[in-house]
N, C-alpha and C. Protein backbone atom coordinates (compact mmCIF):
# COMPACT_ATOMS: atom_id res chain seq x y z
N UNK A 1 3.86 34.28 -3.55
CA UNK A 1 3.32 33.42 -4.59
C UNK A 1 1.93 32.92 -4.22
N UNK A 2 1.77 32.21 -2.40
CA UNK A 2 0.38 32.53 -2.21
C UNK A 2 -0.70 33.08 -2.67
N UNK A 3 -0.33 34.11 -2.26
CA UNK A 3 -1.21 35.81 -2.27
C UNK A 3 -1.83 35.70 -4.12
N UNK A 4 -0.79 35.31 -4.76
CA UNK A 4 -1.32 35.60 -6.35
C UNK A 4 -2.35 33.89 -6.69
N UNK A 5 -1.91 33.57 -6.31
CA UNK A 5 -3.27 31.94 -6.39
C UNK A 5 -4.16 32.06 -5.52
N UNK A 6 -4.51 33.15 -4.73
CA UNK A 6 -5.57 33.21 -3.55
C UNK A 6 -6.34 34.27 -4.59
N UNK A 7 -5.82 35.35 -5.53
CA UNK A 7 -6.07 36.47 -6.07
C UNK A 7 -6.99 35.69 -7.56
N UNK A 8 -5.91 34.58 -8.05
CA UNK A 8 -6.93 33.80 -9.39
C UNK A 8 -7.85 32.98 -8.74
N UNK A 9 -7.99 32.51 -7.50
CA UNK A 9 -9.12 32.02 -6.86
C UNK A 9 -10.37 32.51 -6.89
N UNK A 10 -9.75 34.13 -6.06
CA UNK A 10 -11.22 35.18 -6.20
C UNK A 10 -11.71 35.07 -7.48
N UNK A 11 -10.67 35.26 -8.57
CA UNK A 11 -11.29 35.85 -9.95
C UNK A 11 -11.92 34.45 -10.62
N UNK A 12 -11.36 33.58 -10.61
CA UNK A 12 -12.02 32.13 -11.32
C UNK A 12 -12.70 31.33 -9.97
N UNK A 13 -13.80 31.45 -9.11
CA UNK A 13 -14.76 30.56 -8.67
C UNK A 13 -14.95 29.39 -9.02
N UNK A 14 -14.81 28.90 -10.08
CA UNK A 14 -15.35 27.85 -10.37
C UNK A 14 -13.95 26.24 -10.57
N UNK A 15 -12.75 26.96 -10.45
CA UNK A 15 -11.86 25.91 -10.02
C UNK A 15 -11.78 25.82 -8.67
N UNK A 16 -12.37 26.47 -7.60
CA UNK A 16 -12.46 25.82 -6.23
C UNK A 16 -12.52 24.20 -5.80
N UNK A 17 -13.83 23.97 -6.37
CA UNK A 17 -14.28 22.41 -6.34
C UNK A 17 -13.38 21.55 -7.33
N UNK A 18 -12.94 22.05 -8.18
CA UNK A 18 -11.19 21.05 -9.00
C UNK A 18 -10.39 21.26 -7.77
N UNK A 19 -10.04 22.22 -7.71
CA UNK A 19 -8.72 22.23 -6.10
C UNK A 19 -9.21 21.17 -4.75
N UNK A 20 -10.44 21.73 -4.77
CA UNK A 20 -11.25 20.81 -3.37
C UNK A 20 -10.76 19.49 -3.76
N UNK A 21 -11.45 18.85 -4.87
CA UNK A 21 -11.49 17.39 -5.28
C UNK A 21 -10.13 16.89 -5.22
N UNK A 22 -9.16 17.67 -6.05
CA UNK A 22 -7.51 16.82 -6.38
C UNK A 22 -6.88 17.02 -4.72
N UNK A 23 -7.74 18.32 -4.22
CA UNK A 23 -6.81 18.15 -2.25
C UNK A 23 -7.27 16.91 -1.87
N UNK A 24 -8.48 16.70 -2.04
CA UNK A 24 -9.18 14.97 -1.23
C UNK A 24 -8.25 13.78 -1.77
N UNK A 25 -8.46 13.93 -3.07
CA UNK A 25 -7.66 12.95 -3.97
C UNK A 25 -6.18 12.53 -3.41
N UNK A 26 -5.59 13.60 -2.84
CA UNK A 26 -4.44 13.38 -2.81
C UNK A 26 -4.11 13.28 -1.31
N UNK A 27 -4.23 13.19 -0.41
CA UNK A 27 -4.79 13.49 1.36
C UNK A 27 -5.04 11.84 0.63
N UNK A 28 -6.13 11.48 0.32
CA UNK A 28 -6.83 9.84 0.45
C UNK A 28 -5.43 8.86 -0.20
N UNK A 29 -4.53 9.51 -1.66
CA UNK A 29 -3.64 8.65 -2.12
C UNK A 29 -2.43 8.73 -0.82
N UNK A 30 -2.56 9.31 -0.50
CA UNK A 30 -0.75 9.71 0.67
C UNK A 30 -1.68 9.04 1.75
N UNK A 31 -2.88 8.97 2.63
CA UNK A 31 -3.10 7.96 3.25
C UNK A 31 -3.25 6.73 3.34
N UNK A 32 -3.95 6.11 2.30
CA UNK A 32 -3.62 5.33 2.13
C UNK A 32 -1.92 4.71 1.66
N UNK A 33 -0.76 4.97 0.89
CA UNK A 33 -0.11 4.69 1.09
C UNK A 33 1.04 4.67 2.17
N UNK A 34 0.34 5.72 3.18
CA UNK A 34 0.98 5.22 4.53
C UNK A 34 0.17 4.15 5.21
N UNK A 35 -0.80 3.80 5.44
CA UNK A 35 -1.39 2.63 5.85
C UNK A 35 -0.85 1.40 5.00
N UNK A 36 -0.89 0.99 4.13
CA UNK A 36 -0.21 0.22 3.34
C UNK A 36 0.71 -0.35 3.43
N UNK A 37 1.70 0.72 3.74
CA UNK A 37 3.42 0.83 4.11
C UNK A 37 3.23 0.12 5.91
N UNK A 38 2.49 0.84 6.68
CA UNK A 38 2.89 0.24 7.68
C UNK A 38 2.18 -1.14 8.60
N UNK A 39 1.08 -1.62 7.41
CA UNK A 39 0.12 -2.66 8.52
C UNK A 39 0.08 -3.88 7.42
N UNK A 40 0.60 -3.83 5.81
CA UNK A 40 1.22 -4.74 5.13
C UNK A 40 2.26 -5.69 5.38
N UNK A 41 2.01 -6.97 5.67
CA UNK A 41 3.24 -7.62 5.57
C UNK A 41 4.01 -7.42 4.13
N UNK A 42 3.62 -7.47 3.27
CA UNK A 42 4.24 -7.75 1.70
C UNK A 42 5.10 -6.46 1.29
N UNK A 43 5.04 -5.52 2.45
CA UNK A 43 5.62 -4.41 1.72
C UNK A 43 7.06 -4.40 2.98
N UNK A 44 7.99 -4.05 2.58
CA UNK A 44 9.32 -4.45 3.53
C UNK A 44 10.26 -2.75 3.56
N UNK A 45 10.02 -2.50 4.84
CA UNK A 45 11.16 -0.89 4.89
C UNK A 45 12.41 -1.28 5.33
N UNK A 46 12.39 -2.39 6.52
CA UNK A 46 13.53 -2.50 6.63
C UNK A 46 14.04 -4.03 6.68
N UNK A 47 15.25 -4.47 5.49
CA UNK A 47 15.13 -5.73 5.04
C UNK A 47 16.34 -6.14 5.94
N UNK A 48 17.07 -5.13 6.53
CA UNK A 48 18.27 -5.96 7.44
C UNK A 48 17.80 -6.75 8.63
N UNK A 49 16.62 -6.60 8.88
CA UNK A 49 16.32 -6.85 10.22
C UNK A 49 15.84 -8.22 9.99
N UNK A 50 15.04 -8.87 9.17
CA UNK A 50 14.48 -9.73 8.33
C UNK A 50 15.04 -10.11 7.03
N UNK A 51 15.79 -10.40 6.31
CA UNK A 51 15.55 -10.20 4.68
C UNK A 51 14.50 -11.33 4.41
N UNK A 52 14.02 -12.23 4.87
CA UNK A 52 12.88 -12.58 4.21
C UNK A 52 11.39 -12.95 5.22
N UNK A 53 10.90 -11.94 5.26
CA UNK A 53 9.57 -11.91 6.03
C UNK A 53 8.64 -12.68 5.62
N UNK A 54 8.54 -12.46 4.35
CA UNK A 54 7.83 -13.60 3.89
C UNK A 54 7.44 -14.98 3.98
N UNK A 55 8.93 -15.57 4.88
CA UNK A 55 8.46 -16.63 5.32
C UNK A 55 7.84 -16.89 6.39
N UNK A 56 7.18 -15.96 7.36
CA UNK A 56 6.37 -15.91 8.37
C UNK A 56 5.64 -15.78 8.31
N UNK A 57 4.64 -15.68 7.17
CA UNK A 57 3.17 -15.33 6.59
C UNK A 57 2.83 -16.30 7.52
N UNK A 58 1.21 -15.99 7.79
CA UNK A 58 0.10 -17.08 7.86
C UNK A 58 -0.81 -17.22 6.68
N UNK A 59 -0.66 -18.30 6.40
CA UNK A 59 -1.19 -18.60 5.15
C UNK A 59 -2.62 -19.09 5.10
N UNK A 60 -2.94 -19.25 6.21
CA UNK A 60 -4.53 -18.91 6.28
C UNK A 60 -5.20 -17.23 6.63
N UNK A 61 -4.26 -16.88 6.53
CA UNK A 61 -4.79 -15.04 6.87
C UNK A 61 -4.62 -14.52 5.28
N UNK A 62 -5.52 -14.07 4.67
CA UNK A 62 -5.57 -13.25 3.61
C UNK A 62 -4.63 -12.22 3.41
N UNK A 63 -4.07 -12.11 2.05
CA UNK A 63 -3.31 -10.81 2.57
C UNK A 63 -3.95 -10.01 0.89
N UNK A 64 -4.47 -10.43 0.28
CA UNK A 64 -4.79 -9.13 -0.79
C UNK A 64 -6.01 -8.20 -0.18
N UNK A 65 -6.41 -7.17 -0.77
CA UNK A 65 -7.22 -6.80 -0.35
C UNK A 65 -8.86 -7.19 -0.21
N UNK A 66 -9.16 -8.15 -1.68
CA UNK A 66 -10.08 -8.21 -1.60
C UNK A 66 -9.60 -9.80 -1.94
N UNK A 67 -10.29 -11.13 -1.18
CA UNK A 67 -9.74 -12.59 -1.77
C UNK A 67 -10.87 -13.58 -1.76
N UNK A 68 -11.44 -14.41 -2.85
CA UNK A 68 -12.15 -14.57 -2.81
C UNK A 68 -11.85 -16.48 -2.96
N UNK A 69 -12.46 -17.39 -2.31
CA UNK A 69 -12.31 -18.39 -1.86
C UNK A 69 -10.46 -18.63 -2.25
N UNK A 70 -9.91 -18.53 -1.17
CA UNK A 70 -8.53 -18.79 -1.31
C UNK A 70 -8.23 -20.06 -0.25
N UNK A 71 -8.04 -20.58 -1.39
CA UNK A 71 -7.25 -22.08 -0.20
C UNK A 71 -6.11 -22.16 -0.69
N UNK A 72 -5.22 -22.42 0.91
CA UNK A 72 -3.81 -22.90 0.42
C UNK A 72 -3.16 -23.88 1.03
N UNK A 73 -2.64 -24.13 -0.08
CA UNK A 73 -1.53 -25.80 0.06
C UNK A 73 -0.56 -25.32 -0.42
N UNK A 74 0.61 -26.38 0.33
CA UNK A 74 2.24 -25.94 -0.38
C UNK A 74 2.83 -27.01 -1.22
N UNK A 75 3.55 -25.79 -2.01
CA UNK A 75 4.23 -26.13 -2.90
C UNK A 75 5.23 -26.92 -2.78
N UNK A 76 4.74 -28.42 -3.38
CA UNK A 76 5.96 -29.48 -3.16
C UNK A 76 7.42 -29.00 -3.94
N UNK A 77 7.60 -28.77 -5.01
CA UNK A 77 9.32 -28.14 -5.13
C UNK A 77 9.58 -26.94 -4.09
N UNK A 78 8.72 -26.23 -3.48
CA UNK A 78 9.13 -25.65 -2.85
C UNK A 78 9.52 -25.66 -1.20
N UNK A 79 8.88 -27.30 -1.25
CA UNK A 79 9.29 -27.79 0.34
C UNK A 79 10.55 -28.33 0.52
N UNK A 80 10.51 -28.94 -0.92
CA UNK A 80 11.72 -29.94 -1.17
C UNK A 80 12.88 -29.20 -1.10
N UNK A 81 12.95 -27.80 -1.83
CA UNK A 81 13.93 -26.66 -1.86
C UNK A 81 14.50 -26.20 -0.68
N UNK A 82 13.75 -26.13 -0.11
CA UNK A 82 13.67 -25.55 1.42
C UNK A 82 14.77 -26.48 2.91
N UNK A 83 13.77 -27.67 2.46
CA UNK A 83 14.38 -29.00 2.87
C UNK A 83 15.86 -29.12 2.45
N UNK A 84 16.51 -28.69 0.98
CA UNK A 84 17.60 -29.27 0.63
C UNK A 84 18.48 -28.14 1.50
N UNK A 85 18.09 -26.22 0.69
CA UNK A 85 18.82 -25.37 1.88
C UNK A 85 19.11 -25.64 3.00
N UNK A 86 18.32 -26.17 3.94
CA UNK A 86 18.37 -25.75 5.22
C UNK A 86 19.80 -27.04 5.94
């Protein structure tokens, strides 16, 4: 099956650089979503070990990609919540 897409290659030249581009395209989407997956806190593979990671954030460390004056304070129902669980 190779051999016959190496054969419409020879004959059509000019989808090379479409093949080139969608190989980059897709090499850059599958890298990046392994980087993502493994240096993200927000993204979780394994939840038995943790089920809530989230609460270990540092909340002075940015976590979107791009953040632009982010200050944070906590959420009073959500201290209070916390407070009543525990």
């Amino acid at each position: 099956m190779s051999f016959g897409f190496f054969q419409m290659l020879r004959k059509k030249k000019e989808l090379i650089p479409l093949i080139g581009f969608m190989a980059i395209a897709a090499t850059g989407a599958t890298t990046a979503s392994i980087y993502f997956l493994m240096t993200k806190t927000d993204v979780i593979i394994n939840k038995s070990g943790n089920p809530e990671p989230w609460d270990n954030l540092d909340p002075s460390k940015p976590q979107k990609l791009m953040t632009i004056n982010q200050q944070w304070k906590p959420v009073e129902e959500l201290q209070m919540l916390k407070k009543m669980t525990k």
